[in-house]
C-alpha atoms as a PDB file:
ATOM      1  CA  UNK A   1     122.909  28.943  -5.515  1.00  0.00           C
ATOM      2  CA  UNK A   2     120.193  28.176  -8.052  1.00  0.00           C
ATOM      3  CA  UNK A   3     122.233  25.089  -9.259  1.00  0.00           C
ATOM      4  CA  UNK A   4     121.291  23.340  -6.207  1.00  0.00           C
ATOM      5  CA  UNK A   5     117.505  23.127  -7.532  1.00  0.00           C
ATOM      6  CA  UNK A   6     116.504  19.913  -9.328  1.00  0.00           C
ATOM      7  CA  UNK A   7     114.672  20.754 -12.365  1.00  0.00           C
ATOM      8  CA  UNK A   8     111.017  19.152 -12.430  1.00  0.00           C
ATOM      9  CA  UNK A   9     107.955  19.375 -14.364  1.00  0.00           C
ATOM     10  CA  UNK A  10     104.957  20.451 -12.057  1.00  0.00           C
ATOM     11  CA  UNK A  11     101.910  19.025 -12.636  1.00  0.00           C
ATOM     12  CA  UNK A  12      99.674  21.416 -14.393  1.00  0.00           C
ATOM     13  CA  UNK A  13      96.726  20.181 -12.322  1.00  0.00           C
ATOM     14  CA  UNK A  14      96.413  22.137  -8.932  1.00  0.00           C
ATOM     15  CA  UNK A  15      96.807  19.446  -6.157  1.00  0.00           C
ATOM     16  CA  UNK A  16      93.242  20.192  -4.484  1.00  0.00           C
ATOM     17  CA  UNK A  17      91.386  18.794  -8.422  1.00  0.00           C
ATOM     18  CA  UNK A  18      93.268  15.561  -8.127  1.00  0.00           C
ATOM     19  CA  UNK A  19      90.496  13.163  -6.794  1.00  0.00           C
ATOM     20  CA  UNK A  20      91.097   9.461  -6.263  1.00  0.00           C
ATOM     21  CA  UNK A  21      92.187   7.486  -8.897  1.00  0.00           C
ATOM     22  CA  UNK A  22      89.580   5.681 -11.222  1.00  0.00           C
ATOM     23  CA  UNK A  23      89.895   1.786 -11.504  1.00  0.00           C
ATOM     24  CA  UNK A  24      89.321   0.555 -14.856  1.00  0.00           C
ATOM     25  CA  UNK A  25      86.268  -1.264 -15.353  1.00  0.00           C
ATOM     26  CA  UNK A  26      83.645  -2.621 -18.078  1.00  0.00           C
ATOM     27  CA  UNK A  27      82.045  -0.223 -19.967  1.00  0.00           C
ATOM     28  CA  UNK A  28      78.564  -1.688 -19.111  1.00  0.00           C
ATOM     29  CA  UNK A  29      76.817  -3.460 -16.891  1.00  0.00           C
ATOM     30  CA  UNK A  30      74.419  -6.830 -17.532  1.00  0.00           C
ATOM     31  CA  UNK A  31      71.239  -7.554 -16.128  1.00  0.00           C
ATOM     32  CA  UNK A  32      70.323 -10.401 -17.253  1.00  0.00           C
ATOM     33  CA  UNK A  33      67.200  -9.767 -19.646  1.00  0.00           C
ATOM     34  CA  UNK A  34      69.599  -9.453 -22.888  1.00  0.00           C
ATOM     35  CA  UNK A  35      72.275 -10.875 -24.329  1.00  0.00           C
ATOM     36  CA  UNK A  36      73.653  -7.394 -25.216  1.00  0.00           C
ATOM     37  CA  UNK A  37      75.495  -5.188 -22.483  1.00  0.00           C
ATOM     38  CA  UNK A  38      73.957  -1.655 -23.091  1.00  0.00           C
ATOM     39  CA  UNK A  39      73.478   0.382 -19.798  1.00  0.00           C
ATOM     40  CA  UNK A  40      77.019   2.132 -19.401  1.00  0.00           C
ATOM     41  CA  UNK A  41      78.460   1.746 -15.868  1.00  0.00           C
ATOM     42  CA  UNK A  42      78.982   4.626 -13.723  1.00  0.00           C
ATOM     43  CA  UNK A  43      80.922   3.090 -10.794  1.00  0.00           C
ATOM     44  CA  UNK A  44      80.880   6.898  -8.956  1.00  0.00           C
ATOM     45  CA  UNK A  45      76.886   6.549  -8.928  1.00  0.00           C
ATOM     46  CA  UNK A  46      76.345  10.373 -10.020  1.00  0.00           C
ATOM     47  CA  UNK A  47      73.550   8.941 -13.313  1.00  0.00           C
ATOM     48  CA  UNK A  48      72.511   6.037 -11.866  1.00  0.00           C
ATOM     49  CA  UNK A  49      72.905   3.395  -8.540  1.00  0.00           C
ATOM     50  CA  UNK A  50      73.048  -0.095 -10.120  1.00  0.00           C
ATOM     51  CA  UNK A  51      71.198  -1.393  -7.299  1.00  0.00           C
ATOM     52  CA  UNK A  52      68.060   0.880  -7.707  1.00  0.00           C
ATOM     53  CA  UNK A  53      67.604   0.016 -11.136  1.00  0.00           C
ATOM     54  CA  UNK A  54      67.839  -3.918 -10.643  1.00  0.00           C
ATOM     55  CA  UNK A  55      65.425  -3.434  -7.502  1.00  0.00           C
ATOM     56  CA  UNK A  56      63.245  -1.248 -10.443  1.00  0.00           C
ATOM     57  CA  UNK A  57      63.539  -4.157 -13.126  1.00  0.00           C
ATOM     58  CA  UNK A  58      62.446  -7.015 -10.850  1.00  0.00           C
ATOM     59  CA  UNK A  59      59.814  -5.179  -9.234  1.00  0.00           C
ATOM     60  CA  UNK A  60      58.063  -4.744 -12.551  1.00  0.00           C
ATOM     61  CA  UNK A  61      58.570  -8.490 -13.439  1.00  0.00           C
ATOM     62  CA  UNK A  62      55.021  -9.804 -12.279  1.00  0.00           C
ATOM     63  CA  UNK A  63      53.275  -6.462 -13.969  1.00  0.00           C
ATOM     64  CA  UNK A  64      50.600  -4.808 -12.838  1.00  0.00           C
ATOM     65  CA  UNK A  65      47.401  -6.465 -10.902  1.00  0.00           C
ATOM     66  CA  UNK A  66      44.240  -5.439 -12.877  1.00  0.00           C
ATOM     67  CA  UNK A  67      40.541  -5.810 -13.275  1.00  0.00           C
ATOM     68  CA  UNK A  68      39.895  -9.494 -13.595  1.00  0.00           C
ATOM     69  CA  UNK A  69      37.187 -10.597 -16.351  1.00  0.00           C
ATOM     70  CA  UNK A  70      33.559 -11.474 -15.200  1.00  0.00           C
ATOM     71  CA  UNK A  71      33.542 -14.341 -17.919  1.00  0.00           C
ATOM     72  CA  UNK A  72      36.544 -16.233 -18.789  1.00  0.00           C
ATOM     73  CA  UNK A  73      37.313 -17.321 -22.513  1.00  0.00           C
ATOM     74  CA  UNK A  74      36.141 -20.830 -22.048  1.00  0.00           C
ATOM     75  CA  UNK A  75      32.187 -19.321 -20.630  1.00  0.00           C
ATOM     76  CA  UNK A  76      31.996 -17.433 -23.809  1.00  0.00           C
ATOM     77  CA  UNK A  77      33.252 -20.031 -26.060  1.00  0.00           C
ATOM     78  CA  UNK A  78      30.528 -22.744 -24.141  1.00  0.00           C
ATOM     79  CA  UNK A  79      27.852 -19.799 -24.796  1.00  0.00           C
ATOM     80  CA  UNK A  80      28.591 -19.415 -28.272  1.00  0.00           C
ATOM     81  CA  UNK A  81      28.368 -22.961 -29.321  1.00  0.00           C
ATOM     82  CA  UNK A  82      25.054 -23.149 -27.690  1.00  0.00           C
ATOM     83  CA  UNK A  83      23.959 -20.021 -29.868  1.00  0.00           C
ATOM     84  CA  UNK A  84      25.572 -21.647 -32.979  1.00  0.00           C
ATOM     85  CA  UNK A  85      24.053 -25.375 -32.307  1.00  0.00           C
ATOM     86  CA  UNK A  86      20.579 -23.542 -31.446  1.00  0.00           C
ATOM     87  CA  UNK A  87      20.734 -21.458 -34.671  1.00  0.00           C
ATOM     88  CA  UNK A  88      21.734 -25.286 -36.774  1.00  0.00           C
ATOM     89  CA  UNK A  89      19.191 -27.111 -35.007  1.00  0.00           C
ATOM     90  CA  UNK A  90      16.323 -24.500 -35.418  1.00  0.00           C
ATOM     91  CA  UNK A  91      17.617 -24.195 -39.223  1.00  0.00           C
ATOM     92  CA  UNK A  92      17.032 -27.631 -39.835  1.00  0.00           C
ATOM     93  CA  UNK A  93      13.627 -27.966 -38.185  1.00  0.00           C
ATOM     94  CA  UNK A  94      13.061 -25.052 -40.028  1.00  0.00           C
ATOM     95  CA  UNK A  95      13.379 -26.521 -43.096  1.00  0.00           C
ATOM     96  CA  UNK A  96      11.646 -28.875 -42.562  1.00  0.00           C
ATOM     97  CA  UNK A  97       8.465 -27.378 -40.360  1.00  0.00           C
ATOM     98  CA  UNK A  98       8.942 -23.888 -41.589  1.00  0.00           C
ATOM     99  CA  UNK A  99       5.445 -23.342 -43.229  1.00  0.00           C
ATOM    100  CA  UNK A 100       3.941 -24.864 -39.039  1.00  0.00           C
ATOM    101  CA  UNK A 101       6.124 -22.832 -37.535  1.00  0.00           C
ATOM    102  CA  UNK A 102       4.990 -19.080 -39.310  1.00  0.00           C
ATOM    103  CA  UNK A 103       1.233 -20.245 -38.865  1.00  0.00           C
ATOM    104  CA  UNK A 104       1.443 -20.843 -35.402  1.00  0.00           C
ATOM    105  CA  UNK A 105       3.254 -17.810 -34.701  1.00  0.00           C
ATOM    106  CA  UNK A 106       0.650 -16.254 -36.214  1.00  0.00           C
ATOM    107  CA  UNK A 107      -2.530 -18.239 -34.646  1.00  0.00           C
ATOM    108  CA  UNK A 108      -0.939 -17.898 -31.442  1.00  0.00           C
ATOM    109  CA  UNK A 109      -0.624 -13.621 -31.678  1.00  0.00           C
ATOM    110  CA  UNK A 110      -4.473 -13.759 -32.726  1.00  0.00           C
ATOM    111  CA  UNK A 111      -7.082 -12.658 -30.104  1.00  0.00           C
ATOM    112  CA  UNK A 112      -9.356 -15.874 -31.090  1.00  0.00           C
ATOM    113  CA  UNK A 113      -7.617 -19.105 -32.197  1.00  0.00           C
ATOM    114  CA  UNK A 114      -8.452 -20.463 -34.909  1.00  0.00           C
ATOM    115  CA  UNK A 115      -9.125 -24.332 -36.802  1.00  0.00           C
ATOM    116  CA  UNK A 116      -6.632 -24.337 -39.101  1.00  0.00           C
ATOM    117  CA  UNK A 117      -5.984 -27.496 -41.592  1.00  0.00           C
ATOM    118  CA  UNK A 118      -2.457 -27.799 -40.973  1.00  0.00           C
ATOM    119  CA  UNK A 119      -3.226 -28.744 -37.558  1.00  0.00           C
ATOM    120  CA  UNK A 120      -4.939 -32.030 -38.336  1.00  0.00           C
ATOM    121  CA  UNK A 121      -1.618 -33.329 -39.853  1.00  0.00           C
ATOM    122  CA  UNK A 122       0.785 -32.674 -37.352  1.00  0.00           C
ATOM    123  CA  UNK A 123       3.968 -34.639 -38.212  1.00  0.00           C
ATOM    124  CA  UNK A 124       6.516 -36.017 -35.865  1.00  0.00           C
ATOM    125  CA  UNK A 125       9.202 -32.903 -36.927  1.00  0.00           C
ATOM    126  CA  UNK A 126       6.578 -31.240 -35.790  1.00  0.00           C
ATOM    127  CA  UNK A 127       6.255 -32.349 -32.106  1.00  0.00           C
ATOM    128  CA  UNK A 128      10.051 -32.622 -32.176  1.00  0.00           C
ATOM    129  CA  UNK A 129      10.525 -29.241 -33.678  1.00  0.00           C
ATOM    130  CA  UNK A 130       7.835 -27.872 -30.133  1.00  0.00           C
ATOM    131  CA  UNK A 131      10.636 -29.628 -28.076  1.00  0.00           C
ATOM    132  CA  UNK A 132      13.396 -28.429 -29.291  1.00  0.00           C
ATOM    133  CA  UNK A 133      12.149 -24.524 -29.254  1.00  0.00           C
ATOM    134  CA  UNK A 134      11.114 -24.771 -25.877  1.00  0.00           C
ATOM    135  CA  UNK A 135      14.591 -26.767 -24.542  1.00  0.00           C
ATOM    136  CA  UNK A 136      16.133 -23.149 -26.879  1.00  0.00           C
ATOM    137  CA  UNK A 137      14.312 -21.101 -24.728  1.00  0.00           C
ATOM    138  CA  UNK A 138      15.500 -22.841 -21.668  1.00  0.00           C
ATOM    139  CA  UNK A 139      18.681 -22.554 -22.517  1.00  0.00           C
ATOM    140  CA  UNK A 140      18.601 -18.992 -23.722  1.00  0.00           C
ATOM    141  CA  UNK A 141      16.894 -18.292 -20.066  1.00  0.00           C
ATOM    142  CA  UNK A 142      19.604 -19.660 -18.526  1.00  0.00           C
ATOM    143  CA  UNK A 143      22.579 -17.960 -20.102  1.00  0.00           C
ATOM    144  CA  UNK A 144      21.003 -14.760 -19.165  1.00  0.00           C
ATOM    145  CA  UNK A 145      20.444 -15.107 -16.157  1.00  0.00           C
ATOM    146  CA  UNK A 146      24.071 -16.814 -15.795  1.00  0.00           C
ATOM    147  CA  UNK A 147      25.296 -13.573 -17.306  1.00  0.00           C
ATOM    148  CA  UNK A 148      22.431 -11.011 -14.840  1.00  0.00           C
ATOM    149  CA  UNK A 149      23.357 -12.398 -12.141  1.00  0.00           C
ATOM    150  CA  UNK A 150      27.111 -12.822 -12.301  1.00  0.00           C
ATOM    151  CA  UNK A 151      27.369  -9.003 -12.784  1.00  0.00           C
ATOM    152  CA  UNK A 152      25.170  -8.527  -9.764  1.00  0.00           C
ATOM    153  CA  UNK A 153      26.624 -10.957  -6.791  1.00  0.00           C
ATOM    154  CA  UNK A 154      28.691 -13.925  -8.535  1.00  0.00           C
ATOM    155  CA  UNK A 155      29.708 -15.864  -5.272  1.00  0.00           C
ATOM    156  CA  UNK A 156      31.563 -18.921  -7.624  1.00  0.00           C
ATOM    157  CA  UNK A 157      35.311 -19.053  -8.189  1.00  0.00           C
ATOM    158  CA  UNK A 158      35.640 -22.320  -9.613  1.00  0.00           C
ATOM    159  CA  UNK A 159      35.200 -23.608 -12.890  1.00  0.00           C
ATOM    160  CA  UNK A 160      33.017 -26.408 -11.771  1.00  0.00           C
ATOM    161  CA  UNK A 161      30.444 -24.321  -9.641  1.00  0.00           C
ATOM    162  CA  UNK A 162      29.959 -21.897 -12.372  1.00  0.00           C
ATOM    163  CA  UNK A 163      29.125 -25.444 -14.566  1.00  0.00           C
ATOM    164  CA  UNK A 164      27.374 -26.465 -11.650  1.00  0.00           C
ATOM    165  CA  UNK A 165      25.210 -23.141 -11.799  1.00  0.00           C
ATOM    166  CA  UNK A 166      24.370 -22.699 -15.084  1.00  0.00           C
ATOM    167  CA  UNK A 167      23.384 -26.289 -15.258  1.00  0.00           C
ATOM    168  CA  UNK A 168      21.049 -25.788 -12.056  1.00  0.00           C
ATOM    169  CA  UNK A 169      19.827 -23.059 -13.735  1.00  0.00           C
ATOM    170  CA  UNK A 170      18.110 -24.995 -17.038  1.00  0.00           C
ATOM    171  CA  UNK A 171      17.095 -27.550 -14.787  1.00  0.00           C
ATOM    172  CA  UNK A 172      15.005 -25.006 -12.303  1.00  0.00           C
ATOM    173  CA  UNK A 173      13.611 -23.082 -15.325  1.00  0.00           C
ATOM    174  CA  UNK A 174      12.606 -26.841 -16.814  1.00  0.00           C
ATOM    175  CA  UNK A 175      10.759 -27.888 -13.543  1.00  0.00           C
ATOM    176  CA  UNK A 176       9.205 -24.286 -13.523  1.00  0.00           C
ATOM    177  CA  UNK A 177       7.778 -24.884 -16.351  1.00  0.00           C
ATOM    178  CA  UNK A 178       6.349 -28.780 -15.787  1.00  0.00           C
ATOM    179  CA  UNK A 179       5.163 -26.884 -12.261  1.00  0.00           C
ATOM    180  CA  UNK A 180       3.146 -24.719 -14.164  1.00  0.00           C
ATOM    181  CA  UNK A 181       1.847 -27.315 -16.365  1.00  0.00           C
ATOM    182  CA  UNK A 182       0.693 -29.077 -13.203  1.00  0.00           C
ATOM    183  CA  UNK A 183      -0.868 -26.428 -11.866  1.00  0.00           C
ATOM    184  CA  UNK A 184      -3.073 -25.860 -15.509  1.00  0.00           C
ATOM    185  CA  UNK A 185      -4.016 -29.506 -15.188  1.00  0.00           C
ATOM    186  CA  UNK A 186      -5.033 -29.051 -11.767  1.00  0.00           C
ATOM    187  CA  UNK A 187      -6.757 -25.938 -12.794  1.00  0.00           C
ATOM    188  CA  UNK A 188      -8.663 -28.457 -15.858  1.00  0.00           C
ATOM    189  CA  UNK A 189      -9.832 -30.886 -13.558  1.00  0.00           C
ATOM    190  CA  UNK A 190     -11.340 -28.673 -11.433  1.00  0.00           C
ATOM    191  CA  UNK A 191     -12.994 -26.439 -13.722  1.00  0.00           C
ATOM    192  CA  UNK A 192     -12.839 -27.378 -17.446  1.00  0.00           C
ATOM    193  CA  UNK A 193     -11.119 -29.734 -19.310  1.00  0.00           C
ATOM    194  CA  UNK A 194     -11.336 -28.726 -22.459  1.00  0.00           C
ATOM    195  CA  UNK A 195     -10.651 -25.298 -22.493  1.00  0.00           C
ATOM    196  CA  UNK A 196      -7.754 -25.452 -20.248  1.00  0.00           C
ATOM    197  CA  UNK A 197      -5.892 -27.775 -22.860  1.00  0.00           C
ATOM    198  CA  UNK A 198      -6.209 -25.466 -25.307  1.00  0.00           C
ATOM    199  CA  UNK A 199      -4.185 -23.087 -22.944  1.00  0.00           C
ATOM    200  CA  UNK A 200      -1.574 -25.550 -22.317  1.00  0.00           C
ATOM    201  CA  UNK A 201      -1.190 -25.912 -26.158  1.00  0.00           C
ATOM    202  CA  UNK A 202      -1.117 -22.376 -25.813  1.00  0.00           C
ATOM    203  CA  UNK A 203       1.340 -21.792 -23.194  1.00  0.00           C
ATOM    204  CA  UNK A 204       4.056 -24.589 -24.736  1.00  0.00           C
ATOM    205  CA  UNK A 205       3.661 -22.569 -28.382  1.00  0.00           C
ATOM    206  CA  UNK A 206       4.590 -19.479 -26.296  1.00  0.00           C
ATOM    207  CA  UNK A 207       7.210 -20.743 -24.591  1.00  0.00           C
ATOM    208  CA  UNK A 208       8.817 -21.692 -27.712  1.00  0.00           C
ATOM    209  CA  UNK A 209       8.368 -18.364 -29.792  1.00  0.00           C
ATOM    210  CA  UNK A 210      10.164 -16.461 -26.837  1.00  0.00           C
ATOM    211  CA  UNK A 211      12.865 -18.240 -27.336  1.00  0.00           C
ATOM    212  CA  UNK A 212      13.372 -17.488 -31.311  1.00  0.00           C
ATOM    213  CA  UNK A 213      11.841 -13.547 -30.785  1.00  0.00           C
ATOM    214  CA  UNK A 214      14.696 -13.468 -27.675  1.00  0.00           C
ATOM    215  CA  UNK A 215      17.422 -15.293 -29.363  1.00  0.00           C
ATOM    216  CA  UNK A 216      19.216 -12.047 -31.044  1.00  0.00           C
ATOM    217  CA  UNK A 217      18.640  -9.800 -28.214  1.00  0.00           C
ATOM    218  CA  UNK A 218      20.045 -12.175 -25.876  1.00  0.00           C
ATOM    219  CA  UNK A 219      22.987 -13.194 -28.129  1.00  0.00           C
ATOM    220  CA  UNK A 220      23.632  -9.681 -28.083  1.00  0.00           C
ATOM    221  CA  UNK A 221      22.908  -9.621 -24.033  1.00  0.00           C
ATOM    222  CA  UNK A 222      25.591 -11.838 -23.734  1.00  0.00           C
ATOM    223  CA  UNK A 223      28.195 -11.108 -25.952  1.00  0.00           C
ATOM    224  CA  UNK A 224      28.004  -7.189 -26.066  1.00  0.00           C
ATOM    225  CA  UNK A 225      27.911  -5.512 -22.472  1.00  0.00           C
ATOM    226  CA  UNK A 226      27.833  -2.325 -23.677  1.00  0.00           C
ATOM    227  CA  UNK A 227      24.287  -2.609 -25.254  1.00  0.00           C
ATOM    228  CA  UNK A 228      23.394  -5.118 -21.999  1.00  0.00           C
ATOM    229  CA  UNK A 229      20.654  -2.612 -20.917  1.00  0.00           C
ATOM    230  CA  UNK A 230      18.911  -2.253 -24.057  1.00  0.00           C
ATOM    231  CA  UNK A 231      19.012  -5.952 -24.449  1.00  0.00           C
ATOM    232  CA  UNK A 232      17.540  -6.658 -21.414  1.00  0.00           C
ATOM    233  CA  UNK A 233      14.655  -3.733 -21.818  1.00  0.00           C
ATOM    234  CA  UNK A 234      14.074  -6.123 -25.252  1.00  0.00           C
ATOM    235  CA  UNK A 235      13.845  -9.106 -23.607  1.00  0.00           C
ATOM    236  CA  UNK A 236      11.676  -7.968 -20.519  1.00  0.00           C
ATOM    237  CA  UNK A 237       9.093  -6.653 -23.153  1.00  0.00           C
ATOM    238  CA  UNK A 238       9.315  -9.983 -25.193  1.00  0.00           C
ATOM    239  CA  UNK A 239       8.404 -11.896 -21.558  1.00  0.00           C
ATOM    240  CA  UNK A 240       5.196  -9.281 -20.943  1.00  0.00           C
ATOM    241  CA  UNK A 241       3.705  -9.858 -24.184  1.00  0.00           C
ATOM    242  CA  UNK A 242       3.835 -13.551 -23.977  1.00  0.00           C
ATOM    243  CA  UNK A 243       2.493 -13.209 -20.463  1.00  0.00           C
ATOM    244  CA  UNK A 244      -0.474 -10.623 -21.388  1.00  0.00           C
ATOM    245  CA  UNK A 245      -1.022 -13.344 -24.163  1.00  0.00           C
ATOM    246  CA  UNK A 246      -1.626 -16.338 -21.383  1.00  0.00           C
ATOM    247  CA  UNK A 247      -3.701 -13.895 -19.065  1.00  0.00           C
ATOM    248  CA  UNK A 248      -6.014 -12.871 -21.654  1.00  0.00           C
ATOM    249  CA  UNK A 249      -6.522 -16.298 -22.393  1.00  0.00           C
ATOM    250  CA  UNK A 250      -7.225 -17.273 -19.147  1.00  0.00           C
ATOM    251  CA  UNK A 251      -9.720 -14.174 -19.065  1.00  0.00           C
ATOM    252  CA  UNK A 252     -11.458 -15.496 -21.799  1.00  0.00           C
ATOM    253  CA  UNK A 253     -11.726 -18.691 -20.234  1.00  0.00           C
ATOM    254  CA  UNK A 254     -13.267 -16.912 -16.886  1.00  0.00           C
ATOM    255  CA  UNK A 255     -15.637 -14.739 -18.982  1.00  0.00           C
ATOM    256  CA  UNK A 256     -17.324 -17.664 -21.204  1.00  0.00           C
ATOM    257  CA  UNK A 257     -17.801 -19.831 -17.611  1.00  0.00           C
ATOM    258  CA  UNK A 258     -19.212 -17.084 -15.714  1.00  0.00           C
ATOM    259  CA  UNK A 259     -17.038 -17.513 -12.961  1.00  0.00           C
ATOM    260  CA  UNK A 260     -16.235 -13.907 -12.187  1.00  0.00           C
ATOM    261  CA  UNK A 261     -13.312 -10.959 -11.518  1.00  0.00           C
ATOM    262  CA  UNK A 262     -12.605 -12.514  -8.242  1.00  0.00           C
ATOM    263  CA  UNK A 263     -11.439 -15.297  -9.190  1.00  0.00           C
ATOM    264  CA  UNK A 264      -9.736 -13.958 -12.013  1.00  0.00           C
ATOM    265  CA  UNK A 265      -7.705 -11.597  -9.588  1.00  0.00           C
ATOM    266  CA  UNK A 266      -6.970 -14.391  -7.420  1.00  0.00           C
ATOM    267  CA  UNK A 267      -5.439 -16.907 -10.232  1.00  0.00           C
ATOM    268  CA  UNK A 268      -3.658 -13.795 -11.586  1.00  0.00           C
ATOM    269  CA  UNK A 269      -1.881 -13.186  -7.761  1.00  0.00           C
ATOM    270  CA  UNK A 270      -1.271 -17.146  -7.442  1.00  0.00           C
ATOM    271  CA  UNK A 271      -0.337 -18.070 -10.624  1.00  0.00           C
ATOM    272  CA  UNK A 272       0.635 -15.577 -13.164  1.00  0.00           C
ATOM    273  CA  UNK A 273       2.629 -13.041 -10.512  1.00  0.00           C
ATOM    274  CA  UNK A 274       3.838 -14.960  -7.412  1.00  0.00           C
ATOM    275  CA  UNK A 275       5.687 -17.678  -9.181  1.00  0.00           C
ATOM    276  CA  UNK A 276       7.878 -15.089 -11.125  1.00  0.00           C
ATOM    277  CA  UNK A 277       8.928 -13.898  -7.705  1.00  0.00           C
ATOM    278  CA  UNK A 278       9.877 -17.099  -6.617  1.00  0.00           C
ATOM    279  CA  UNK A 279      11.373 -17.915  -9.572  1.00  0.00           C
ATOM    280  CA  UNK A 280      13.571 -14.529  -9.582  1.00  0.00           C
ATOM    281  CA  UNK A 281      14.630 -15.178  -5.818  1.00  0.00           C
ATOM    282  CA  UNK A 282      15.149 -19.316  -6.399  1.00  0.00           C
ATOM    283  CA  UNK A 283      17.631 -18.182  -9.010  1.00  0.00           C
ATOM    284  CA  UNK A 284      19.770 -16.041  -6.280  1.00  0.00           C
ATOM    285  CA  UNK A 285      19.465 -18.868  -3.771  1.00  0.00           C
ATOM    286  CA  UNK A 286      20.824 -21.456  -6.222  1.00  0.00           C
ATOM    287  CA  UNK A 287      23.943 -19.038  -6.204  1.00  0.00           C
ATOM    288  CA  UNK A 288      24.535 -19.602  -2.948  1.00  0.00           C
ATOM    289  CA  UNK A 289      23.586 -23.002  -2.640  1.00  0.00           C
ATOM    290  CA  UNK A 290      26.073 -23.897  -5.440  1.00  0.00           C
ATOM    291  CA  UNK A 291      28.851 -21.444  -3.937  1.00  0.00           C
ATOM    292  CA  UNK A 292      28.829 -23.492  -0.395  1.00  0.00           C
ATOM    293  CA  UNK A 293      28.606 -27.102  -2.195  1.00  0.00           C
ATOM    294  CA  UNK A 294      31.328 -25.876  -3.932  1.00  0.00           C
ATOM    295  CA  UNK A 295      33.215 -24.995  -0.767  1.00  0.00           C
END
């Protein structure tokens, strides 16, 4: 009876294990940022789905969106070079003018000027070196405010409005200063001649000491926004003193005519405060008169 049985091998496997067969296939899979196959394939997708990672790897190909920079590369290399070819330029003069320059400075920090001899012999690097000290501080002037008020509301996008801007800017600070100029001469022919061109001298000299007493604090200004704040505490002191300078000048010049506090109080409001403010709020405007040229 039992001969009637074939004789087989049964699998050792119980029949409810045996899953589907597996197809060969590569070992990995490329993706197409190396030459080198290295991600083992898993074609039953219990480690990984291939189509989650590639969705992973070219959703990460742009990066990540961050803070843009306030000033570009090319604004800090155009700043720089101004510093450097202001530092040459007032290196050479200096050379040159060096022993004018340090009396000056001194004469003009004295309560009472006084006739010195190097005045009589004023040279032509001498009237060139005045120009080029005050164009410093007009430059200077203008990179910091370029710099104050692009943290506060910069409006410009382009490369040529922010040119545009900073440009405007030295020319406005130039024509604030030939304003003021204007209004001493006016201020001389009405009153006194004399006395009043002394405080022009005065107020030119002044203009170009702020610039070399600002230049490292606003180097810094510029270049180091961490110590921005400090820097511009420096530089807001530097501008009082030169203006406390002018106005006790100019109270000198009231006192020795006779003409009386009044007066004095009214020049100070007309000509020594209200200017500033239009000077702070013409430099906001200019923003947004540049920003819809630009447009």
């Amino acid at each position: 009876m039992f001969d009637t049985i074939r004789n087989t091998t049964l699998d050792t496997t119980s029949f409810f294990l045996v899953g589907e067969p597996v197809v060969a296939k590569t070992d990995s899979v490329t993706f197409g940022f190396s030459p080198y196959k290295v991600i083992a394939n898993d074609s039953t997708g219990i480690h990984f789905k291939k189509d989650s990672i590639a969705y992973s790897l070219q959703s990460g190909e742009n990066g990540k969106v961050g803070i843009p920079r306030n000033y570009p590369l090319y604004e800090n290399s155009l700043f720089f070079l101004i510093f450097l070819l202001c530092l040459s330029i007032f290196s050479f003069f200096y050379r040159i003018s060096g022993e004018s320059i340090r009396n000056r400075l001194e004469e003009e920090f004295r309560r009472k000027r006084h006739s010195l001899s190097y005045s009589e012999q004023v040279t032509a690097a001498d009237v060139w070196a005045d120009f080029f000290m005050i164009v410093q501080t007009i430059l200077i002037a203008a990179m910091v405010a370029y710099k104050y008020f692009g943290q506060q509301e910069f409006v410009l996008s382009s490369t040529e409005s922010k040119t545009i801007y900073f440009i405007g800017l030295g020319m406005f600070f130039g024509f604030f200063i030939l304003v003021r100029l204007l209004i001493f001469r006016l201020f001389g022919s009405v009153f006194f001649s004399s006395d009043v061109s002394g405080l022009m001298s005065k107020y030119l000299s002044l203009i170009g000491f702020m610039g070399i007493l600002s230049f490292v604090p606003a180097f810094i200004f510029v270049f180091a926004p961490q110590f921005s704040q400090i820097m511009l505490i420096i530089l807001i002191i530097i501008f009082f003193i030169s203006r406390v300078i002018i106005i006790a000048s100019v109270l000198d010049i009231f006192v020795k005519h006779r003409l009386g506090y009044l007066g004095f109080i009214v020049y100070l409001c007309g000509v020594e405060i209200l200017p500033y403010f239009l000077l702070y709020f013409g430099a906001i405007s200019l923003i947004h008169i540049v920003g819809s040229i630009a447009l």
